[in-house]
PDB file of N, CA and C in Angstrom:
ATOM      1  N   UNK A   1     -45.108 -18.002 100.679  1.00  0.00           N
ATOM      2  CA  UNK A   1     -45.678 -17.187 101.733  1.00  0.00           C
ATOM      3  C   UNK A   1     -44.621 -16.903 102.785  1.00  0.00           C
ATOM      4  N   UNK A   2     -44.787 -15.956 103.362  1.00  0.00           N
ATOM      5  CA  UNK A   2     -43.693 -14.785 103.971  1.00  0.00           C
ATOM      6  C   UNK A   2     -44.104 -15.724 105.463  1.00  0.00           C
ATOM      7  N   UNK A   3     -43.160 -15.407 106.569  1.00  0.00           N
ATOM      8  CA  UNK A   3     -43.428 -16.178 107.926  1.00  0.00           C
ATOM      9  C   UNK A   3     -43.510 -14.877 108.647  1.00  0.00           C
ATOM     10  N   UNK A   4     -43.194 -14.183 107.816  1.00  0.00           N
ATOM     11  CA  UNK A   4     -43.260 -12.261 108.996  1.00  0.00           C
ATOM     12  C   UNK A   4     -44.336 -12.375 109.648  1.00  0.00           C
ATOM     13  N   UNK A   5     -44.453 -11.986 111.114  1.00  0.00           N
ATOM     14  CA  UNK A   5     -45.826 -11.891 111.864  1.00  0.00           C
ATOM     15  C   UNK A   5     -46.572 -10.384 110.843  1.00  0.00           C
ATOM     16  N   UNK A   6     -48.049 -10.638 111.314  1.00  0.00           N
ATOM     17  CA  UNK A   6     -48.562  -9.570 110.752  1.00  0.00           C
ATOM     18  C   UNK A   6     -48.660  -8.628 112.447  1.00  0.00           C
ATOM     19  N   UNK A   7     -48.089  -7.120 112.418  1.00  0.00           N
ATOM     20  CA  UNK A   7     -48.526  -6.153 113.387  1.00  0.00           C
ATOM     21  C   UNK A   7     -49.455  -5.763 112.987  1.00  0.00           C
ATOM     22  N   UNK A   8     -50.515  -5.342 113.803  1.00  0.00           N
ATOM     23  CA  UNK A   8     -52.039  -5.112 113.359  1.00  0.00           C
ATOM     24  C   UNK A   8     -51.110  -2.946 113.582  1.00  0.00           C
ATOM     25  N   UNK A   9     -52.403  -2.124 112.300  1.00  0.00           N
ATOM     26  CA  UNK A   9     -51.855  -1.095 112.420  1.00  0.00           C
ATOM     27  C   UNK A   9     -51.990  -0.420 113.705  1.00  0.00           C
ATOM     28  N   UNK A  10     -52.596  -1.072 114.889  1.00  0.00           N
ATOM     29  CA  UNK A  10     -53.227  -0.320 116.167  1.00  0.00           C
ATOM     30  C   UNK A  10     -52.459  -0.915 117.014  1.00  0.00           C
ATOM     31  N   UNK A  11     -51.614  -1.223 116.523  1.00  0.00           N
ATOM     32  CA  UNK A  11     -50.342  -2.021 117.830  1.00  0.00           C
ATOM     33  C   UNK A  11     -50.057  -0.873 118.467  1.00  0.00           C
ATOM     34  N   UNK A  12     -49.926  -0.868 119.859  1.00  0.00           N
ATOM     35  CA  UNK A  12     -49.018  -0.163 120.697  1.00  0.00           C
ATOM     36  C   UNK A  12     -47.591   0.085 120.220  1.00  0.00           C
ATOM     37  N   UNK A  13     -46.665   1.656 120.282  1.00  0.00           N
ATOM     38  CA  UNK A  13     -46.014   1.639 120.054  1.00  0.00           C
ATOM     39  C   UNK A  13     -44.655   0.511 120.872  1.00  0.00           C
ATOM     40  N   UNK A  14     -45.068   0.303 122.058  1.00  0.00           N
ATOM     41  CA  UNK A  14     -43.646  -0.233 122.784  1.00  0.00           C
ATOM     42  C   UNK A  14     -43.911  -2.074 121.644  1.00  0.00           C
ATOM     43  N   UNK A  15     -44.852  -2.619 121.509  1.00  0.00           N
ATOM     44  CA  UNK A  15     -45.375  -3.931 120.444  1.00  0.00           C
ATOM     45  C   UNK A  15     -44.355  -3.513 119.088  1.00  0.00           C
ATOM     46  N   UNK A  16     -44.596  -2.709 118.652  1.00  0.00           N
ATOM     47  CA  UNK A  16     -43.560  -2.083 117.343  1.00  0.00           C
ATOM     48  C   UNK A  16     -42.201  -2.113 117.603  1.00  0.00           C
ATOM     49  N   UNK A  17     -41.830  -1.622 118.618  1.00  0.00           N
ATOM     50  CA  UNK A  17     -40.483  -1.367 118.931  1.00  0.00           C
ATOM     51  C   UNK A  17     -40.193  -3.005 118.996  1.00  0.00           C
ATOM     52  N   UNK A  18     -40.668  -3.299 120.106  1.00  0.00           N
ATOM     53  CA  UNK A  18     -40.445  -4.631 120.203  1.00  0.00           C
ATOM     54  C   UNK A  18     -39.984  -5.415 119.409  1.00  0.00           C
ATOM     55  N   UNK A  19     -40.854  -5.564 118.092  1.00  0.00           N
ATOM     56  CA  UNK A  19     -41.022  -6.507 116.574  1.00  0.00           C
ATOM     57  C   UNK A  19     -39.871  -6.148 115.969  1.00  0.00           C
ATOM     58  N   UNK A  20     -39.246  -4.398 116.145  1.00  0.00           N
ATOM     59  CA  UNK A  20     -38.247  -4.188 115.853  1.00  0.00           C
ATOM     60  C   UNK A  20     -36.824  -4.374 116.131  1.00  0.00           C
ATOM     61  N   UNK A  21     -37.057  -4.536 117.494  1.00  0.00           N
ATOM     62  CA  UNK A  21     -35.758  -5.077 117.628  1.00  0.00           C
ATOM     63  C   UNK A  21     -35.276  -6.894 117.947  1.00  0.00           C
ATOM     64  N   UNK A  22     -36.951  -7.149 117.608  1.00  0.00           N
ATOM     65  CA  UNK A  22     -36.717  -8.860 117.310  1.00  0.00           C
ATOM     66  C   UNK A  22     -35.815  -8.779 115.503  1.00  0.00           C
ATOM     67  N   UNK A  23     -36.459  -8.127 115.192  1.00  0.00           N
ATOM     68  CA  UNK A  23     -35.982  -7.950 113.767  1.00  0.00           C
ATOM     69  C   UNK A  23     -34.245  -7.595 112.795  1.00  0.00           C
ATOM     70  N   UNK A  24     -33.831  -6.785 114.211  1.00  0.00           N
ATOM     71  CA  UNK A  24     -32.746  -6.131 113.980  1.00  0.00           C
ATOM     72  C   UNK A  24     -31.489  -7.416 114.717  1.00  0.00           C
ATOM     73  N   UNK A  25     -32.506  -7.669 115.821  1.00  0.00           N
ATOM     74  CA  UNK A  25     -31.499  -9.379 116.480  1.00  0.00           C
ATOM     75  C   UNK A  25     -31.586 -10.283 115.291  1.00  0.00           C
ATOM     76  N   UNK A  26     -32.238 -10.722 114.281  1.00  0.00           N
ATOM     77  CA  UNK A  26     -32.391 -11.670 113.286  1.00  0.00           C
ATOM     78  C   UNK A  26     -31.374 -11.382 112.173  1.00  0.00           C
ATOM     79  N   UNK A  27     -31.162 -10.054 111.864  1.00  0.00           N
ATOM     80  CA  UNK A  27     -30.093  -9.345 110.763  1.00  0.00           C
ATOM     81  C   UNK A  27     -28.709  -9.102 111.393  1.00  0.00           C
ATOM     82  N   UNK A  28     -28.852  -9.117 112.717  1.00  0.00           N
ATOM     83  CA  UNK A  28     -27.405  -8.889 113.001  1.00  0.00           C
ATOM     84  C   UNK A  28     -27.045 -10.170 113.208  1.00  0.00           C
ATOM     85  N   UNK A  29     -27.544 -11.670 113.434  1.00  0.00           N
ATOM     86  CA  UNK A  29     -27.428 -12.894 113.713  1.00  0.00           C
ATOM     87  C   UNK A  29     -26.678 -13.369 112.603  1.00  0.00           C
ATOM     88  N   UNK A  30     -27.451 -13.079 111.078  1.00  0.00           N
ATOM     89  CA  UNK A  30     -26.309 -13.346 110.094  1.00  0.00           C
ATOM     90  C   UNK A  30     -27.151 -14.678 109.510  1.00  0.00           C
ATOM     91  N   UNK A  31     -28.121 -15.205 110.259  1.00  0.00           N
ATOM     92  CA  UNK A  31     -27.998 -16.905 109.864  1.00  0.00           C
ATOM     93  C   UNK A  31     -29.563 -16.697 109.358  1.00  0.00           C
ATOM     94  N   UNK A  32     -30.300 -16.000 108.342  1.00  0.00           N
ATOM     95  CA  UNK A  32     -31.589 -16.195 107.638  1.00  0.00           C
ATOM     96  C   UNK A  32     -30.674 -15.631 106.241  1.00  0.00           C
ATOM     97  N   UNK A  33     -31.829 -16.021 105.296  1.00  0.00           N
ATOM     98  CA  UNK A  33     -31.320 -16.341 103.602  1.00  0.00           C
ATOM     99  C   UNK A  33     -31.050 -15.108 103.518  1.00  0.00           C
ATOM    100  N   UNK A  34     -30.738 -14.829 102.161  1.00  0.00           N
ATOM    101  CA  UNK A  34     -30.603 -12.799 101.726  1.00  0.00           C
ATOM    102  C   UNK A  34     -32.700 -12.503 101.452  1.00  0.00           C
ATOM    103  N   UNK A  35     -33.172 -14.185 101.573  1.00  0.00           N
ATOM    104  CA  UNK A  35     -34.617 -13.625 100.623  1.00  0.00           C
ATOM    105  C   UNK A  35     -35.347 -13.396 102.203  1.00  0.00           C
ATOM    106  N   UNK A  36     -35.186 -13.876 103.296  1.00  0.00           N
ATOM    107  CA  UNK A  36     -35.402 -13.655 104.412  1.00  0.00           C
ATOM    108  C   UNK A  36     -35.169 -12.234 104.898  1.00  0.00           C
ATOM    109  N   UNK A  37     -34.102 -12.132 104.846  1.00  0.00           N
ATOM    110  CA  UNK A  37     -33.331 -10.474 105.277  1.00  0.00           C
ATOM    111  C   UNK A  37     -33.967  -9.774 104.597  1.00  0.00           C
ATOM    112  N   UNK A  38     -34.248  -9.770 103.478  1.00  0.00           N
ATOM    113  CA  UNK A  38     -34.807  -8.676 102.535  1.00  0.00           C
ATOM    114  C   UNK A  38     -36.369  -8.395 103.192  1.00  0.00           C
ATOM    115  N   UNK A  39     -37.272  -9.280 103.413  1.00  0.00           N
ATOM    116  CA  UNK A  39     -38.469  -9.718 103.935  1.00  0.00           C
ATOM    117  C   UNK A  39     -38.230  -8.534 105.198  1.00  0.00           C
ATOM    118  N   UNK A  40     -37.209  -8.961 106.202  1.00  0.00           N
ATOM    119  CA  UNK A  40     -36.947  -8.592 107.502  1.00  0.00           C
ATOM    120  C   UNK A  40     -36.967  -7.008 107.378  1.00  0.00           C
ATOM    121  N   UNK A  41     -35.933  -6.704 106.261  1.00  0.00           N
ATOM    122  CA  UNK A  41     -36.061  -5.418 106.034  1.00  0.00           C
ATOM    123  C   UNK A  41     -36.982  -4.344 105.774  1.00  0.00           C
ATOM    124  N   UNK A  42     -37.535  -5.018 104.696  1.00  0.00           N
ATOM    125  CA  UNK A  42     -39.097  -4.144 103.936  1.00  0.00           C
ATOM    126  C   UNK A  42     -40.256  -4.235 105.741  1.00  0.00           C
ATOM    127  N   UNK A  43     -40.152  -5.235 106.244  1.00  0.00           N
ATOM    128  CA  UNK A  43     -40.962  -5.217 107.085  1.00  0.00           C
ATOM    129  C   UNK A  43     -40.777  -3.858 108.318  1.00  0.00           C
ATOM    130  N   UNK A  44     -39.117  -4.008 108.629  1.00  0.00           N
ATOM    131  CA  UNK A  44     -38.621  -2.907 109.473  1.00  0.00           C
ATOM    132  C   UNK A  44     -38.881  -2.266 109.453  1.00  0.00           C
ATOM    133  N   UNK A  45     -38.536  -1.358 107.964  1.00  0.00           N
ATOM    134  CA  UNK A  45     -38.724  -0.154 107.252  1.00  0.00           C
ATOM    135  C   UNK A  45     -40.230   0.419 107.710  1.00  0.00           C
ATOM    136  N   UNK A  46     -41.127  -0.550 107.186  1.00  0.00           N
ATOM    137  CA  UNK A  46     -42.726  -0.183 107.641  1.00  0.00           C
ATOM    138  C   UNK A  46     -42.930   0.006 108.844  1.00  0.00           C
ATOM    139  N   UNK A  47     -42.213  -0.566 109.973  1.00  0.00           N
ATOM    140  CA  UNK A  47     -42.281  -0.343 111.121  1.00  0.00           C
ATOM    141  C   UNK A  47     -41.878   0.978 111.806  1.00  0.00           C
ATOM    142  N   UNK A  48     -40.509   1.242 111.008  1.00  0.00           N
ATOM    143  CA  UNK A  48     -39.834   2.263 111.569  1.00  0.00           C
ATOM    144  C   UNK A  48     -41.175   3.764 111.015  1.00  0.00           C
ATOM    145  N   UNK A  49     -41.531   3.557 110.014  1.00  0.00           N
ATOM    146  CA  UNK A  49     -42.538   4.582 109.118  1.00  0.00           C
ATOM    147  C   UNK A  49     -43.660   4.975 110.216  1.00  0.00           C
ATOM    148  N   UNK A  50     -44.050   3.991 110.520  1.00  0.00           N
ATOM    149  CA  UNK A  50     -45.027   3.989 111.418  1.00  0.00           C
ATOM    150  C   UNK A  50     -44.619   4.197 112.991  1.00  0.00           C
ATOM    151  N   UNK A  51     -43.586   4.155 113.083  1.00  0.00           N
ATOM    152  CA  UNK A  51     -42.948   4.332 114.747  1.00  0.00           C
ATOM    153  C   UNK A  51     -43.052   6.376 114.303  1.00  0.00           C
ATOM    154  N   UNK A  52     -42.603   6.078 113.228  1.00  0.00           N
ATOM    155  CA  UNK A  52     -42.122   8.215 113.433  1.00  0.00           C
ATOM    156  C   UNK A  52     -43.455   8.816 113.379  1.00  0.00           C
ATOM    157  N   UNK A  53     -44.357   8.186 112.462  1.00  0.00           N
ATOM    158  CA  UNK A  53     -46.309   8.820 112.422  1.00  0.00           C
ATOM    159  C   UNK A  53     -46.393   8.671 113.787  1.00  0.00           C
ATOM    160  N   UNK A  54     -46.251   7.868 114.293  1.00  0.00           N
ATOM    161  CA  UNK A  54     -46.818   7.174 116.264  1.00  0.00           C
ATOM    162  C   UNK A  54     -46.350   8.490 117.004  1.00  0.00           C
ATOM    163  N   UNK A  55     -44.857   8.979 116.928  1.00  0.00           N
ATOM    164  CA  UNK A  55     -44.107   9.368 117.362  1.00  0.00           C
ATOM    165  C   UNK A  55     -44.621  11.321 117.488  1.00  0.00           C
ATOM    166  N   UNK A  56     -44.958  11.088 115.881  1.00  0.00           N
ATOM    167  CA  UNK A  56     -44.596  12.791 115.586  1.00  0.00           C
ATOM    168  C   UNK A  56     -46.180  13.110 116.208  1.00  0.00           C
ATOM    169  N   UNK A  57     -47.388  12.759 116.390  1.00  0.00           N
ATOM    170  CA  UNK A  57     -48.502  13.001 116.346  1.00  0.00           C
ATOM    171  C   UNK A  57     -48.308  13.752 118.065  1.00  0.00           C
ATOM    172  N   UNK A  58     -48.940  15.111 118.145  1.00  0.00           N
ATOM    173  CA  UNK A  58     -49.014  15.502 119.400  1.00  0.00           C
ATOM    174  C   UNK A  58     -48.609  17.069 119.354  1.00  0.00           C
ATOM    175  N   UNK A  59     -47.596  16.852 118.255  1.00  0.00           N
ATOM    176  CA  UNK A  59     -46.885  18.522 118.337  1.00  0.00           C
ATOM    177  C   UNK A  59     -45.306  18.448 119.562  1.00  0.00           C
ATOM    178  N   UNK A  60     -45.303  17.377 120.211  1.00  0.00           N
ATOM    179  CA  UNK A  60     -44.387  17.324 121.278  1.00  0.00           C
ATOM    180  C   UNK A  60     -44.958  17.599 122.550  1.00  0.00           C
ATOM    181  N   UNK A  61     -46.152  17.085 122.642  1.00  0.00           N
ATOM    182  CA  UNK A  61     -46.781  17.638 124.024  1.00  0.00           C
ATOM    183  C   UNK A  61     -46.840  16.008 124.667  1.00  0.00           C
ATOM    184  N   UNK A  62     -46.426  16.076 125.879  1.00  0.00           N
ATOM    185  CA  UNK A  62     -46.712  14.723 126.376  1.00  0.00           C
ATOM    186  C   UNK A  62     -47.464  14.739 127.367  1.00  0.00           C
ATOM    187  N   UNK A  63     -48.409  13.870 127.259  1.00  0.00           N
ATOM    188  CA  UNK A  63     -49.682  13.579 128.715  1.00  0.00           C
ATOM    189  C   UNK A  63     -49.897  12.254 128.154  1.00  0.00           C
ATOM    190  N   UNK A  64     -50.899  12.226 129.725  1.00  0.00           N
ATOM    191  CA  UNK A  64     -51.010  11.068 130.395  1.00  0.00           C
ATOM    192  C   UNK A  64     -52.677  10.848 130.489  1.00  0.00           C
ATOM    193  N   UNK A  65     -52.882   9.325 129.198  1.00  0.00           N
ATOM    194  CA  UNK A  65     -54.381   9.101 129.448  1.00  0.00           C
ATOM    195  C   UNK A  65     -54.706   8.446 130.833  1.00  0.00           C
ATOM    196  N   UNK A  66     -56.232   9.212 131.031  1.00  0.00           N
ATOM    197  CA  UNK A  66     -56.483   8.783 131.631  1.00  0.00           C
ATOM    198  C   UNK A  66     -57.577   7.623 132.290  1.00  0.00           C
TER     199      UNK A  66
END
């Protein structure tokens, strides 16, 4: 069993970013297995997938809920 936190899919984007760049500090550190890194990666990847859906939704219009 994997130790990756689970992000729920309704995370806030800045929560994503976040996870991401806990993620990217862990791979540039050097010191988890290759079966770890790999884990780290596939997880990123999903993150980053879901940062650009988060991202692209709007058309480029930005407002403010209220």
């Amino acid at each position: 069993m994997s130790d990756t936190p689970d992000i729920p899919d309704d995370a806030s984007i800045s929560e994503k970013t976040e996870r991401l760049e806990e993620i990217i500090a862990q791979l540039e550190d050097g010191e988890v297995s290759l079966e770890r890194a790999n884990e780290l990666h596939t997880e990123g990847t999903r993150l980053l997938e879901d940062l650009r859906e988060d991202l692209d939704i709007g058309d480029g219009a930005i407002t403010e809920d209220r």
